[in-house]
Protein backbone atom coordinates (compact mmCIF):
# COMPACT_ATOMS: atom_id res chain seq x y z
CA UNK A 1 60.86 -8.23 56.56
CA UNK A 2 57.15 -6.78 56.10
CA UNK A 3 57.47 -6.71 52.84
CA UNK A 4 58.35 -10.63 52.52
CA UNK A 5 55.98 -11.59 54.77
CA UNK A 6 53.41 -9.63 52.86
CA UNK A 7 54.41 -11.42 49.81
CA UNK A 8 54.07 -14.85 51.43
CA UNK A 9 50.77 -14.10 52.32
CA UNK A 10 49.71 -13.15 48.57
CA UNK A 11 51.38 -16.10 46.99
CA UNK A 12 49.40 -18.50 49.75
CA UNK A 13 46.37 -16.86 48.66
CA UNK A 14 47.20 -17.47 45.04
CA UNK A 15 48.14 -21.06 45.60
CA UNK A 16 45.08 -21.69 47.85
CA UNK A 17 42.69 -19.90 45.11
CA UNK A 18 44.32 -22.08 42.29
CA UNK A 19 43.97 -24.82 44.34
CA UNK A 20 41.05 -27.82 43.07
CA UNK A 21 37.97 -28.61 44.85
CA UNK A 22 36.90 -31.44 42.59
CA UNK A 23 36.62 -34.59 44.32
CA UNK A 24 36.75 -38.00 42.72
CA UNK A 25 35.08 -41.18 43.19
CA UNK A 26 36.01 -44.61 41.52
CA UNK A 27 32.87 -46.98 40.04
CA UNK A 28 32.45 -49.92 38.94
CA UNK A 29 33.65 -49.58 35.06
CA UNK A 30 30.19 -51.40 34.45
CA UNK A 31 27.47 -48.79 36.63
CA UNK A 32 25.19 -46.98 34.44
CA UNK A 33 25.93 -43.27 35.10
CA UNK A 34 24.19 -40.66 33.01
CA UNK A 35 25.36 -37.32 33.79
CA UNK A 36 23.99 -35.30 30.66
CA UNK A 37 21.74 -37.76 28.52
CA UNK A 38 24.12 -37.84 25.99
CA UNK A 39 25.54 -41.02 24.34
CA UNK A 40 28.01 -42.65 27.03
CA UNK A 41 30.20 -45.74 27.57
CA UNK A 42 27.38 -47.66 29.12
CA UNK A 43 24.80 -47.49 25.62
CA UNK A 44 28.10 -48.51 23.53
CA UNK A 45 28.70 -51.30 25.83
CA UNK A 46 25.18 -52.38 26.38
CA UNK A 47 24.13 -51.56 22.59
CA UNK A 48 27.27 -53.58 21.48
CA UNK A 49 26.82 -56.68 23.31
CA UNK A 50 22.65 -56.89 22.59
CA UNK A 51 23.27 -56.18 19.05
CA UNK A 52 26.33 -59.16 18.76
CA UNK A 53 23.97 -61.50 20.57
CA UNK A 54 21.25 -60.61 18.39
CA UNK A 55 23.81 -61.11 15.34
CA UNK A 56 24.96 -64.32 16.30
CA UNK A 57 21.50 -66.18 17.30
CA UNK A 58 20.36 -66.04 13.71
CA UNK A 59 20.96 -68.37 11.07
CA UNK A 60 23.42 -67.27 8.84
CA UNK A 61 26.40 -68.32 11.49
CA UNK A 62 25.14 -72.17 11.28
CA UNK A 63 24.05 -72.03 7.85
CA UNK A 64 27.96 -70.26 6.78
CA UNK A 65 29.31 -73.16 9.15
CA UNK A 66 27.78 -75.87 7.44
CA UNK A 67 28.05 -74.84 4.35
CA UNK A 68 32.36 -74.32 4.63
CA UNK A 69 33.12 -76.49 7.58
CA UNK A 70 34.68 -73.59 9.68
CA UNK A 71 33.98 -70.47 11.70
CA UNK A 72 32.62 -67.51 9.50
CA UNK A 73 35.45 -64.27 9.74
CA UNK A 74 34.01 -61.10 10.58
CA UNK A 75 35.50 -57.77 9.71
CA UNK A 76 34.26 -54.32 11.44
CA UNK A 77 34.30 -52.04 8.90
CA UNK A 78 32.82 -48.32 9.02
CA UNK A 79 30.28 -47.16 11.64
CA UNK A 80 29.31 -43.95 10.65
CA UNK A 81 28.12 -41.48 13.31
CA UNK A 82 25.23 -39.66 11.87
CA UNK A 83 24.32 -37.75 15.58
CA UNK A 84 23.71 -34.22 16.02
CA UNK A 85 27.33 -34.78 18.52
CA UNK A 86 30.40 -36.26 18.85
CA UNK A 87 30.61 -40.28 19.37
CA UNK A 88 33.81 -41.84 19.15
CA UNK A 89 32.99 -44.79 16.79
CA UNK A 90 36.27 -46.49 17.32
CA UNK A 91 34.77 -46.86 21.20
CA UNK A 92 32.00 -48.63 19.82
CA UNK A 93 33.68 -50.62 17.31
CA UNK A 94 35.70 -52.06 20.20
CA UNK A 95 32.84 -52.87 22.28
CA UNK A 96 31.49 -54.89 18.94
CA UNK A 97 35.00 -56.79 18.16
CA UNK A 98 35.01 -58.00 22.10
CA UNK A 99 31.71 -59.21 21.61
CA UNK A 100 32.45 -61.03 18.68
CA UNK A 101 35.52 -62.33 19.78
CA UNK A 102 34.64 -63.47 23.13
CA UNK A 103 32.01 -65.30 21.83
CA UNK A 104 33.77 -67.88 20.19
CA UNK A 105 31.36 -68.59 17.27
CA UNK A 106 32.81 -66.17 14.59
CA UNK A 107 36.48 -65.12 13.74
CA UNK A 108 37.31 -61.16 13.90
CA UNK A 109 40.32 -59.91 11.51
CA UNK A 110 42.04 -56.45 11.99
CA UNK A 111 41.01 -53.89 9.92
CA UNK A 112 41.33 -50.04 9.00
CA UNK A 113 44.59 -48.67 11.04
CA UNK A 114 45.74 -51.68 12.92
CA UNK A 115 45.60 -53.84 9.79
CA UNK A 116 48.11 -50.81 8.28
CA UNK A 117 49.99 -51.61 11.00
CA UNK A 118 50.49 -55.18 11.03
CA UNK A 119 51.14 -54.78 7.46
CA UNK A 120 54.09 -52.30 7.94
CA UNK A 121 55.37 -54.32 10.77
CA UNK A 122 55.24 -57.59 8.19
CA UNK A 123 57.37 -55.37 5.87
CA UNK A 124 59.65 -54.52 8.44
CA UNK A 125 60.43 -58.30 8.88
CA UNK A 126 60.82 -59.21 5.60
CA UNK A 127 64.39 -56.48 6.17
CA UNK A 128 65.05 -57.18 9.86
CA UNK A 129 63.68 -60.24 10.89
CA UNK A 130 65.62 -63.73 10.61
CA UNK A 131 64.52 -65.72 7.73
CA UNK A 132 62.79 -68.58 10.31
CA UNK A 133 60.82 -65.50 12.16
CA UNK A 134 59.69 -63.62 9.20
CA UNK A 135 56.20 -63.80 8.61
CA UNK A 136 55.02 -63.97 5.26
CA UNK A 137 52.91 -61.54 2.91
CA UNK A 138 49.55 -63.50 1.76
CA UNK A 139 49.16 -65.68 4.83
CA UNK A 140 46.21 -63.35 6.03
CA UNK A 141 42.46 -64.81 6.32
CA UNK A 142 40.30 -63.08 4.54
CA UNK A 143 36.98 -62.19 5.84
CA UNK A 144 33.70 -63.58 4.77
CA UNK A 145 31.37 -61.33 6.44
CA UNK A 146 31.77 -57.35 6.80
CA UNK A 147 29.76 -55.44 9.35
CA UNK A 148 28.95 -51.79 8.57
CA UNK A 149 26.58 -49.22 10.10
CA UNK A 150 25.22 -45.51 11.64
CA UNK A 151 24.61 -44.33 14.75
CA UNK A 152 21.96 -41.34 14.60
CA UNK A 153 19.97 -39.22 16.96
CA UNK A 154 17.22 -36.88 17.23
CA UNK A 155 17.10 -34.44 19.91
CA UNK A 156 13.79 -32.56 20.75
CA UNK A 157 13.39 -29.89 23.87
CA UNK A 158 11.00 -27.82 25.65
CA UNK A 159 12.39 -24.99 28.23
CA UNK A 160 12.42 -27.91 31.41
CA UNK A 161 12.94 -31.49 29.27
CA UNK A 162 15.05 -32.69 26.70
CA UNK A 163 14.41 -36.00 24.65
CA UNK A 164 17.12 -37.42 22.88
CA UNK A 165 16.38 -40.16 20.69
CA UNK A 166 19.33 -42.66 19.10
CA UNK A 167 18.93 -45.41 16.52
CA UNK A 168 21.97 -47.45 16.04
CA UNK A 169 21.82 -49.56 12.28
CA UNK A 170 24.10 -52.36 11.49
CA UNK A 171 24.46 -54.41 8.56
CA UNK A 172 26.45 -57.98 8.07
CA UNK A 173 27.13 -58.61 4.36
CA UNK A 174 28.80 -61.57 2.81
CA UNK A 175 32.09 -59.87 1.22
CA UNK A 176 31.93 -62.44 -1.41
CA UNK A 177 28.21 -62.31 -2.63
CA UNK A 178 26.82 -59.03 -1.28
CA UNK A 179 24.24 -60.29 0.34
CA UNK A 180 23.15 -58.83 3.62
CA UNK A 181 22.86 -62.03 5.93
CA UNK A 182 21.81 -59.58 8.91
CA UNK A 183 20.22 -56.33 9.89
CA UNK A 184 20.34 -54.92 13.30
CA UNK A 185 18.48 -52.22 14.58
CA UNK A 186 19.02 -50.81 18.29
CA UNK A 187 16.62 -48.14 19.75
CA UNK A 188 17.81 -45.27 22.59
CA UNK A 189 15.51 -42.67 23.99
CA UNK A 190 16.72 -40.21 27.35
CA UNK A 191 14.71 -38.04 29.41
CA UNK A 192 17.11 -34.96 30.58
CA UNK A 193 15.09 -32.59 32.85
């Protein structure tokens, strides 16, 4: 009987030392929390929607407009991360496409993956699908416009502070003409002490 009791004992103290101390708190998916100055969900949402509005209050959205009597189509294409650590892009790229899509000035088409996707899913209906449901191949709208860019950094220290530095680039280019209708440049610097 010692002997069990001694081995409930050890296995509390086992569970007990396994046992988590973390805490957690909910916030507001929109408070600006900066735990270790590194790029976060609050500069891809805040760098996202200045850099849309930016995009969309110059004149190549009215001019494209006037020009074809509709919307202009936007594509995201690649947004290269250039840092010195790891950004997930596709965050970022998401925070751009709601931007432009909840504005309601441009059109946004799928691309990369998702448009792989939609196109095996298409395929798949031209088998399984009823003749009246099938959607058909080469009813897609093109885009007209193509955004690309690079997020970088610099990072410079001392033995108390650390300054890191990002510049986020994007580019709009006409897919038809090459021309680049916009350039957007979006500056982060961070104290860490």
């Amino acid at each position: 009987m010692r002997k069990i009791n001694i081995i409930v004992v050890l296995a509390v103290i086992i569970a007990s030392g396994c046992a988590s101390t973390n805490s957690v708190t909910r916030v507001d998916d929109k408070a600006q929390i900066d735990l270790s100055g590194r790029w976060n969900d609050t500069d891809s949402r805040l760098v996202a929607e200045e850099m849309v509005k930016d995009g969309l209050s110059r004149v190549w959205v009215t001019d494209f407009a006037e020009e074809n009597g509709k919307k202009p189509t936007v594509i995201i294409g690649i947004i290269k991360n250039k840092s010195s650590e790891h950004i997930n892009s596709e965050t970022f790229t998401n925070d751009i496409e709601r931007e432009f899509v909840n504005s309601g000035k441009v059109r946004v088409v799928q691309g990369g993956e998702a448009r792989e996707e939609l196109r095996r899913e298409r395929a798949d209906q031209q088998e399984f699908a009823s003749d009246e449901t099938a959607k058909k191949w080469g009813m897609e709208r093109g885009a007209d416009f193509i955004m690309q860019g690079t997020i970088s950094s610099i990072t410079d220290s001392n033995s108390s502070e650390k300054l890191v530095y990002y510049q986020v680039d994007l580019v709009l280019t006409h897919i038809q003409t090459n021309e680049k209708v916009w350039i957007g440049t979006k500056k982060i610097k961070k104290i860490v002490k």
